[in-house]
C-alpha atoms as a PDB file:
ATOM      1  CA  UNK A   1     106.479  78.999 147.837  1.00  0.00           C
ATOM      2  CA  UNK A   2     108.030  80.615 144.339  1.00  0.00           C
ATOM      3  CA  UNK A   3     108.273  77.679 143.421  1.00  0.00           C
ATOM      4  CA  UNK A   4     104.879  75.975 143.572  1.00  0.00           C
ATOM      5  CA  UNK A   5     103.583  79.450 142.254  1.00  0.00           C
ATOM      6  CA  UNK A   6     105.791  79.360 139.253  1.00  0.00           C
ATOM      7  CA  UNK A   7     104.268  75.682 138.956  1.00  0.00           C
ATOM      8  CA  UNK A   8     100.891  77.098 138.867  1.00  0.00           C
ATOM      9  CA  UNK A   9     101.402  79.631 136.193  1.00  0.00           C
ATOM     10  CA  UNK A  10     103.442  77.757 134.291  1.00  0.00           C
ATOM     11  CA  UNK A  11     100.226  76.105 133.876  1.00  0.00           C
ATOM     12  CA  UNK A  12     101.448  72.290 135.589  1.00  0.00           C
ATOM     13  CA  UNK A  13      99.315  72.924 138.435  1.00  0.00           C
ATOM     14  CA  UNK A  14      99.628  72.067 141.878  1.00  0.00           C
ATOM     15  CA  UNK A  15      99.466  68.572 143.346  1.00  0.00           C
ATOM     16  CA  UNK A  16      97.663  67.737 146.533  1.00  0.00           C
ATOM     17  CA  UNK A  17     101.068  67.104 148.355  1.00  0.00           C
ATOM     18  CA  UNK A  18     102.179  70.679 146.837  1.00  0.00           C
ATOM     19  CA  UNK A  19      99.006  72.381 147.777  1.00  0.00           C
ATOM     20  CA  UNK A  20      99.081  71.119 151.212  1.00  0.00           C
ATOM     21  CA  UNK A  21     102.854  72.240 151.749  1.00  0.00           C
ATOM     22  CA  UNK A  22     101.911  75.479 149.754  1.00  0.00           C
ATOM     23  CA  UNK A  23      99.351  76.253 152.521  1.00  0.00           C
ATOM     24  CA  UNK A  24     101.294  75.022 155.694  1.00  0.00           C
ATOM     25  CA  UNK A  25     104.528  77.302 154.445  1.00  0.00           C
ATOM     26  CA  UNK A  26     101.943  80.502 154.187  1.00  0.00           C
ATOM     27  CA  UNK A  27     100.705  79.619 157.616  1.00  0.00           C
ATOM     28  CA  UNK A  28     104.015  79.368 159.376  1.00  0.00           C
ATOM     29  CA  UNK A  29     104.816  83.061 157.260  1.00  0.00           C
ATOM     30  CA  UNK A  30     101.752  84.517 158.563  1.00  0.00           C
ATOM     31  CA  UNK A  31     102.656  83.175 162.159  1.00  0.00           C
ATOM     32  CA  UNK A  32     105.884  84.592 162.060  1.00  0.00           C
ATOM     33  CA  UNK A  33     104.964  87.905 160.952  1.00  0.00           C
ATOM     34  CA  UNK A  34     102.049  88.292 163.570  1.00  0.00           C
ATOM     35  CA  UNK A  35     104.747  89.550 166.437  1.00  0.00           C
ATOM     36  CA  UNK A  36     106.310  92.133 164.128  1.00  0.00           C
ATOM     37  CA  UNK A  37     102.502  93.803 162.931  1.00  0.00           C
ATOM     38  CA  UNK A  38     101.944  93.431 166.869  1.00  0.00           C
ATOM     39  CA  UNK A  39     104.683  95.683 168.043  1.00  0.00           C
ATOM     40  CA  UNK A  40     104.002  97.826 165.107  1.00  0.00           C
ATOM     41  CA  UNK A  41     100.595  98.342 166.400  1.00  0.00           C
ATOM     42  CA  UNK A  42     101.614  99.031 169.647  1.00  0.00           C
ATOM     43  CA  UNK A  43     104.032 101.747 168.500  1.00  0.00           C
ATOM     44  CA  UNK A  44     101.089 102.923 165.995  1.00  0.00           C
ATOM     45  CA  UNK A  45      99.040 103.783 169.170  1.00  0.00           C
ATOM     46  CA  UNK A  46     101.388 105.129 171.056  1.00  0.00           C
ATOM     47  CA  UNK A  47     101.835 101.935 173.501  1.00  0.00           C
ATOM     48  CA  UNK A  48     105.159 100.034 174.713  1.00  0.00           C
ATOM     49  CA  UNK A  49     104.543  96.226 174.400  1.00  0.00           C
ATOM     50  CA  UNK A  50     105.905  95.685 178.323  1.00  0.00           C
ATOM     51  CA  UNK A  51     102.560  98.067 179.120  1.00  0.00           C
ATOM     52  CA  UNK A  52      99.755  96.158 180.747  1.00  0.00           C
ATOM     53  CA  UNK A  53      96.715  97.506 178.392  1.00  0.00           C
ATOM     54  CA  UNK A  54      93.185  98.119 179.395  1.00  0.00           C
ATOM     55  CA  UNK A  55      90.806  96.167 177.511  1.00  0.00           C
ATOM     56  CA  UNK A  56      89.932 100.007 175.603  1.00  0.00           C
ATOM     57  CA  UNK A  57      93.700  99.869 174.211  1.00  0.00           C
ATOM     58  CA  UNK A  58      93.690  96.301 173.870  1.00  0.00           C
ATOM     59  CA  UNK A  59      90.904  97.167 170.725  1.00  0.00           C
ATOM     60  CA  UNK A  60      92.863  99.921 169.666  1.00  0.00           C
ATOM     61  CA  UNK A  61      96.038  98.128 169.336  1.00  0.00           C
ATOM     62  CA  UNK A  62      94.234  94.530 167.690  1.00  0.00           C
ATOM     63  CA  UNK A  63      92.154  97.036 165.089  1.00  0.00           C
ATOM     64  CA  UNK A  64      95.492  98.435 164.415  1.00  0.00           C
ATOM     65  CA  UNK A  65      97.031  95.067 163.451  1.00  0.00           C
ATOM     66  CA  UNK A  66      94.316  93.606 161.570  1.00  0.00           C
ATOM     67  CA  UNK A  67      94.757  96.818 159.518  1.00  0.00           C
ATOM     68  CA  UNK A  68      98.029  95.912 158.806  1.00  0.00           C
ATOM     69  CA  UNK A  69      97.728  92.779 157.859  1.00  0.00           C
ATOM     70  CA  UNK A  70      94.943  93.104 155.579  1.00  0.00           C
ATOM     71  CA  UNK A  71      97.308  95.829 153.820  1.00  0.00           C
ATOM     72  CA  UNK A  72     100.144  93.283 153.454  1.00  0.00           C
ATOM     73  CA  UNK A  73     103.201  94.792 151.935  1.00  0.00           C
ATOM     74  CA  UNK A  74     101.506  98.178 151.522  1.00  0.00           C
ATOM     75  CA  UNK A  75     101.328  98.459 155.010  1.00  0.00           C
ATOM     76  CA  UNK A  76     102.483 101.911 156.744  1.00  0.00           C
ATOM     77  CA  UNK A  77     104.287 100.500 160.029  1.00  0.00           C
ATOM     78  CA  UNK A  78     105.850 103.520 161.695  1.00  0.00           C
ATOM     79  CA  UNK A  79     103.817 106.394 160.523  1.00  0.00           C
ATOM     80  CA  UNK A  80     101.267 107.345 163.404  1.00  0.00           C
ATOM     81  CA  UNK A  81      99.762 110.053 161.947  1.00  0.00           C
ATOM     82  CA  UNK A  82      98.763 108.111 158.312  1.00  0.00           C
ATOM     83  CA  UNK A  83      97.685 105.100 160.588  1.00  0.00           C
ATOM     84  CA  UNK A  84      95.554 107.019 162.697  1.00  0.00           C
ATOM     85  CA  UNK A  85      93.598 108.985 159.232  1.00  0.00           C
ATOM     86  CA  UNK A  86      93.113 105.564 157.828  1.00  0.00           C
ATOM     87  CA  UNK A  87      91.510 103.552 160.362  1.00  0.00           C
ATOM     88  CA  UNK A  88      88.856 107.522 161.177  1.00  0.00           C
ATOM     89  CA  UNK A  89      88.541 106.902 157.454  1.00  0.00           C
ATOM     90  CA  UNK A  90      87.691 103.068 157.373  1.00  0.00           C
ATOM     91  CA  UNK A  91      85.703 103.643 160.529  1.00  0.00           C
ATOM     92  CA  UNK A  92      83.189 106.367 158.652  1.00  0.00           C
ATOM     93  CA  UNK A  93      83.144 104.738 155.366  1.00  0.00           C
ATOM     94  CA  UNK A  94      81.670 101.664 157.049  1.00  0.00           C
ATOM     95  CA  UNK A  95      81.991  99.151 154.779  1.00  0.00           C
ATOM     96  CA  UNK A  96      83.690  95.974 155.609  1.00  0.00           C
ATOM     97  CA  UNK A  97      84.995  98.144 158.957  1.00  0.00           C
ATOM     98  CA  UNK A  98      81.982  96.974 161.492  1.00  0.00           C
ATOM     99  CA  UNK A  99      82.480  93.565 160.851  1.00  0.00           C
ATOM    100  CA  UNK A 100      86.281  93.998 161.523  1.00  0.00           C
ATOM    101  CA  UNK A 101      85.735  95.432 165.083  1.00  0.00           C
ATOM    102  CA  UNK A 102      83.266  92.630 165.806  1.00  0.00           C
ATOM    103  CA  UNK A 103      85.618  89.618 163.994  1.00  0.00           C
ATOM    104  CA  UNK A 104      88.242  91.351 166.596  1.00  0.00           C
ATOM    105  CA  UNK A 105      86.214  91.901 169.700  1.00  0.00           C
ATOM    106  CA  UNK A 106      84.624  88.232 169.502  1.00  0.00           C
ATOM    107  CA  UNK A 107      88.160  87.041 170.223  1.00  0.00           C
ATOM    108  CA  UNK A 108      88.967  88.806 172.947  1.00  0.00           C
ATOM    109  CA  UNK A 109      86.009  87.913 174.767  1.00  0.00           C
ATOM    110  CA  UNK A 110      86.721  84.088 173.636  1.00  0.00           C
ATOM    111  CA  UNK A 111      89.987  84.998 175.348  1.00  0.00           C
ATOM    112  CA  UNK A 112      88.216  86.207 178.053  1.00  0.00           C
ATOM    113  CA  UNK A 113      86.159  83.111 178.884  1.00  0.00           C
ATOM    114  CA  UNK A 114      89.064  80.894 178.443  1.00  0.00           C
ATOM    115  CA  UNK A 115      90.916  82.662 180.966  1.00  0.00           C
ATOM    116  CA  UNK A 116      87.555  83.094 183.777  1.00  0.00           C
ATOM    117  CA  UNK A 117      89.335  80.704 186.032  1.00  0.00           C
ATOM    118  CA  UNK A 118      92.424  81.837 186.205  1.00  0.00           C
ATOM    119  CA  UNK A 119      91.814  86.183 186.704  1.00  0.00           C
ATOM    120  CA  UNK A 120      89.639  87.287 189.292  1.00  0.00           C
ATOM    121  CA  UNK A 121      86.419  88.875 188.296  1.00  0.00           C
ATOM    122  CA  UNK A 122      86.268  91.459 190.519  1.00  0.00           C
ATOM    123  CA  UNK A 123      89.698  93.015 189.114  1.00  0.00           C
ATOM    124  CA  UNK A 124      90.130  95.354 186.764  1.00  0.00           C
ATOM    125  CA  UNK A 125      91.411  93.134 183.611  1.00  0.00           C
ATOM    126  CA  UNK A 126      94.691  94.362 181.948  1.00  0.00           C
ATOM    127  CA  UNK A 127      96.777  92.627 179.092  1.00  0.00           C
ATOM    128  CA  UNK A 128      99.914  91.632 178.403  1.00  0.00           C
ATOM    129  CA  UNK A 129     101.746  91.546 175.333  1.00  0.00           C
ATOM    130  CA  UNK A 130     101.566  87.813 175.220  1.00  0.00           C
ATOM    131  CA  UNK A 131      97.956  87.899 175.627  1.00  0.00           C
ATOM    132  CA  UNK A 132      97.312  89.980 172.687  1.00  0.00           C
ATOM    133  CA  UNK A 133      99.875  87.439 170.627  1.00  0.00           C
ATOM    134  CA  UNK A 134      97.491  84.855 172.278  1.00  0.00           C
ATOM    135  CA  UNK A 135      94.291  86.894 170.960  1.00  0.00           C
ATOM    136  CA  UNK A 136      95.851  87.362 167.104  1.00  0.00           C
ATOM    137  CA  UNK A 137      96.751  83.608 166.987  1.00  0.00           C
ATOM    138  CA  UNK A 138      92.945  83.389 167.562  1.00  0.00           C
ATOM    139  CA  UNK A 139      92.311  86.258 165.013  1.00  0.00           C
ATOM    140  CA  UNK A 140      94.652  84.269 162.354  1.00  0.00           C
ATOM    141  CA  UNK A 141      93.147  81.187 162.412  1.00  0.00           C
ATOM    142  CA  UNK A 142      89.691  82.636 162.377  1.00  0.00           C
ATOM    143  CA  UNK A 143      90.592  85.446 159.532  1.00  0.00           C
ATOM    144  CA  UNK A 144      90.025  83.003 156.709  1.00  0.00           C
ATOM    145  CA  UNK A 145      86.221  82.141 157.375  1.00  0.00           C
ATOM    146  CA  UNK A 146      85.784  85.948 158.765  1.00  0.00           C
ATOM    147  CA  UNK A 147      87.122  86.836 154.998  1.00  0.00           C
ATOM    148  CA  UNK A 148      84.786  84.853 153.413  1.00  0.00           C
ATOM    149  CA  UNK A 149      81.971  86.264 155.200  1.00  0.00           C
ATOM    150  CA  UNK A 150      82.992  89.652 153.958  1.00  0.00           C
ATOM    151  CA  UNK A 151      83.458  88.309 150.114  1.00  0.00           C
ATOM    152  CA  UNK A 152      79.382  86.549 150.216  1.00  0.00           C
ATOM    153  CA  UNK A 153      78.355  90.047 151.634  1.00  0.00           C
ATOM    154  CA  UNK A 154      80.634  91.996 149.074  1.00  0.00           C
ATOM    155  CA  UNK A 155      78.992  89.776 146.156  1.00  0.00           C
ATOM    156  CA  UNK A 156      75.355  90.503 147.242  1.00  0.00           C
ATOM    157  CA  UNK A 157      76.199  94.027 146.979  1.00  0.00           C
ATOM    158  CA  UNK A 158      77.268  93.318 143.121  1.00  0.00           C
ATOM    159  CA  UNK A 159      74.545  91.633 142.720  1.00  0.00           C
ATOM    160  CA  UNK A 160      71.918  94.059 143.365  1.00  0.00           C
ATOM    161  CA  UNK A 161      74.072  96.250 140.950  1.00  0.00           C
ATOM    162  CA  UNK A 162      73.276  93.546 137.730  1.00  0.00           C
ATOM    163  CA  UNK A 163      70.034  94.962 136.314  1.00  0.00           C
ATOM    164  CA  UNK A 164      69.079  91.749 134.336  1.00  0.00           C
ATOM    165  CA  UNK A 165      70.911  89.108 136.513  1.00  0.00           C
ATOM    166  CA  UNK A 166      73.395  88.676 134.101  1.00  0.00           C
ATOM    167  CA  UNK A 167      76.624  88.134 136.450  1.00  0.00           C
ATOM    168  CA  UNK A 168      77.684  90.879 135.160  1.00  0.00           C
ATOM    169  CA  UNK A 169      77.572  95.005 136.247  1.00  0.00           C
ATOM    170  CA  UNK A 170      78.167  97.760 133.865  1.00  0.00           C
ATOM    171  CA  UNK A 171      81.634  99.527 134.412  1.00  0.00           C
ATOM    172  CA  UNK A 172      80.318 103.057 134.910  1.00  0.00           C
ATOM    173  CA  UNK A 173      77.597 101.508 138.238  1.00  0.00           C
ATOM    174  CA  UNK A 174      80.783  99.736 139.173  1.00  0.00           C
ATOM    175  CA  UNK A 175      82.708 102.640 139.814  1.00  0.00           C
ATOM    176  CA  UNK A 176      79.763 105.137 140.665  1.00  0.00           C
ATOM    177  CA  UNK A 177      78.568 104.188 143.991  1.00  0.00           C
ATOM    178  CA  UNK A 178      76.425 106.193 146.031  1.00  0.00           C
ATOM    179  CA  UNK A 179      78.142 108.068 149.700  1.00  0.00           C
ATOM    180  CA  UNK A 180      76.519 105.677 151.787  1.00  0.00           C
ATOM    181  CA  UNK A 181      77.041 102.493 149.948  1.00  0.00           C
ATOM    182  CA  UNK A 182      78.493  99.741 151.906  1.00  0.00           C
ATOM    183  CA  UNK A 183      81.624  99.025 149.597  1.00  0.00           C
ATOM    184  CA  UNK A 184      83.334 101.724 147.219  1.00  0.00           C
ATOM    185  CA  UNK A 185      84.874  99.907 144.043  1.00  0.00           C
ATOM    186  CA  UNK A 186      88.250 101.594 143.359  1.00  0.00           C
ATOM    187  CA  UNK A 187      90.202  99.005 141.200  1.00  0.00           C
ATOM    188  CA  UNK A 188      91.544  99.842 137.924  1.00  0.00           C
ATOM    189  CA  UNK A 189      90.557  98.609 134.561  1.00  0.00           C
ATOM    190  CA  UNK A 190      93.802  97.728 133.588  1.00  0.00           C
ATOM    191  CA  UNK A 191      93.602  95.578 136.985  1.00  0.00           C
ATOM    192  CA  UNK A 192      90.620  94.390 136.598  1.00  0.00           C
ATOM    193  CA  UNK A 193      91.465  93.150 133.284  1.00  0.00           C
ATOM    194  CA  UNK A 194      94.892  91.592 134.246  1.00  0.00           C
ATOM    195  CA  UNK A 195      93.109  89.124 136.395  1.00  0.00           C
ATOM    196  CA  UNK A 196      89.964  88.293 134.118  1.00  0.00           C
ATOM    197  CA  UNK A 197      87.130  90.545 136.136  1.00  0.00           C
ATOM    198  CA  UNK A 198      86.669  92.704 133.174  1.00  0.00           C
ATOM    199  CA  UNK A 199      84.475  92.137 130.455  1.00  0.00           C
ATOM    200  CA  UNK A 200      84.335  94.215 127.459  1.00  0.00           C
ATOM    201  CA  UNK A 201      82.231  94.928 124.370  1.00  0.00           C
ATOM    202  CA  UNK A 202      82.381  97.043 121.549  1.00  0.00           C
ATOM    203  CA  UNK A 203      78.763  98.388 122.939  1.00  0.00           C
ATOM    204  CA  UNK A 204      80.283  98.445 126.628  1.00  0.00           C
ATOM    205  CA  UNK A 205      82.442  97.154 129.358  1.00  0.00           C
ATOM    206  CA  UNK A 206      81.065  94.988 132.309  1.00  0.00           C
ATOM    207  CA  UNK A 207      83.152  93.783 135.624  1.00  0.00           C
ATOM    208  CA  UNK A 208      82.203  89.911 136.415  1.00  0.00           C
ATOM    209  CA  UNK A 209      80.907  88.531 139.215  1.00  0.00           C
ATOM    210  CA  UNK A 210      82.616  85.791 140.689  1.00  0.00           C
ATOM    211  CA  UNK A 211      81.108  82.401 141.890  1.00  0.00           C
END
């Protein structure tokens, strides 16, 4: 993977073979990480992975690991307490958070209906730790087109901030969004300017819209 990466900003590019092999070496990464994230959000909630969960925990614990990997490398693993503020926090801010919880709760009722045959229906239904790795294979194959969902829906809301449909929005309405707005913009300028989402003026500065 460094490699095709320093390819690509060495300014070669990538070839199809390259991008292909680029994209089957981050699956198999993502694939491998998925059981470490899911003990780590068992122990985040409290839960031993040889529990049988009800379907209540079972949420708790898949929230939990989508969580964690959305947050990547800046991802608190062990810390219950920090876990525990930031999902109350993501949960009141709204944002991106409802369509989370239904991106996660769609799979485990796919998982459901795969499995009607095979658990009787007038049991309670508990889970195993290999169902819920069976449930975030689901969730990682389906994350990509769930992410894109929440990028169109994150784009309309910078698009209602461009007063004169320029593709643009004016730094200060970038960063000055009301309580109950469905995204809060927190990126930095210098950030924003490192990867070409900041345009600026000697009248003003404006963050671009992507395509």
């Amino acid at each position: 993977v460094e490699s095709l990466l320093e390819a690509q900003r060495s300014d070669r590019g990538l070839s199809l073979t390259e991008t292909i092999a680029m994209v089957a070496t981050l699956e198999r990464l993502i694939v491998d990480e998925a059981p470490v994230l899911l003990q780590a959000a068992y122990t985040l909630n409290s839960l031993r992975p040889e529990e049988q969960l009800t379907e209540k925990n079972l949420h708790e614990v898949l929230t939990s690991y989508l969580v964690l990997f959305e947050m990547g490398g800046r991802a608190e693993l062990d810390n219950r307490e920090i876990h525990r503020v930031l999902k109350t926090k993501a949960a009141l801010a709204g944002g991106n958070w409802p369509l989370l919880v239904e991106f996660e709760q769609d799979a485990v009722h796919n998982f459901g209906f795969a499995q009607r045959h095979v658990r009787n229906p007038f049991q309670t239904v508990f889970y195993s730790f290999q169902d819920a790795q069976m449930i975030i294979e689901d969730l990682t194959r389906g994350y990509g087109k769930w992410q894109n969902t929440e990028c169109q829906q994150m784009k309309r809301e910078l698009m209602d901030l461009d007063p004169v449909g320029m593709g643009r929005v004016p730094l200060g309405k970038f960063y000055s969004q009301p309580e109950n707005a469905e995204y809060h913009f927190t990126e930095t300028q210098d950030y924003l300017r490192q990867v070409g989402a900041l345009e600026e003026t000697k009248e003003a500065a404006y963050v671009r819209i992507a395509n």
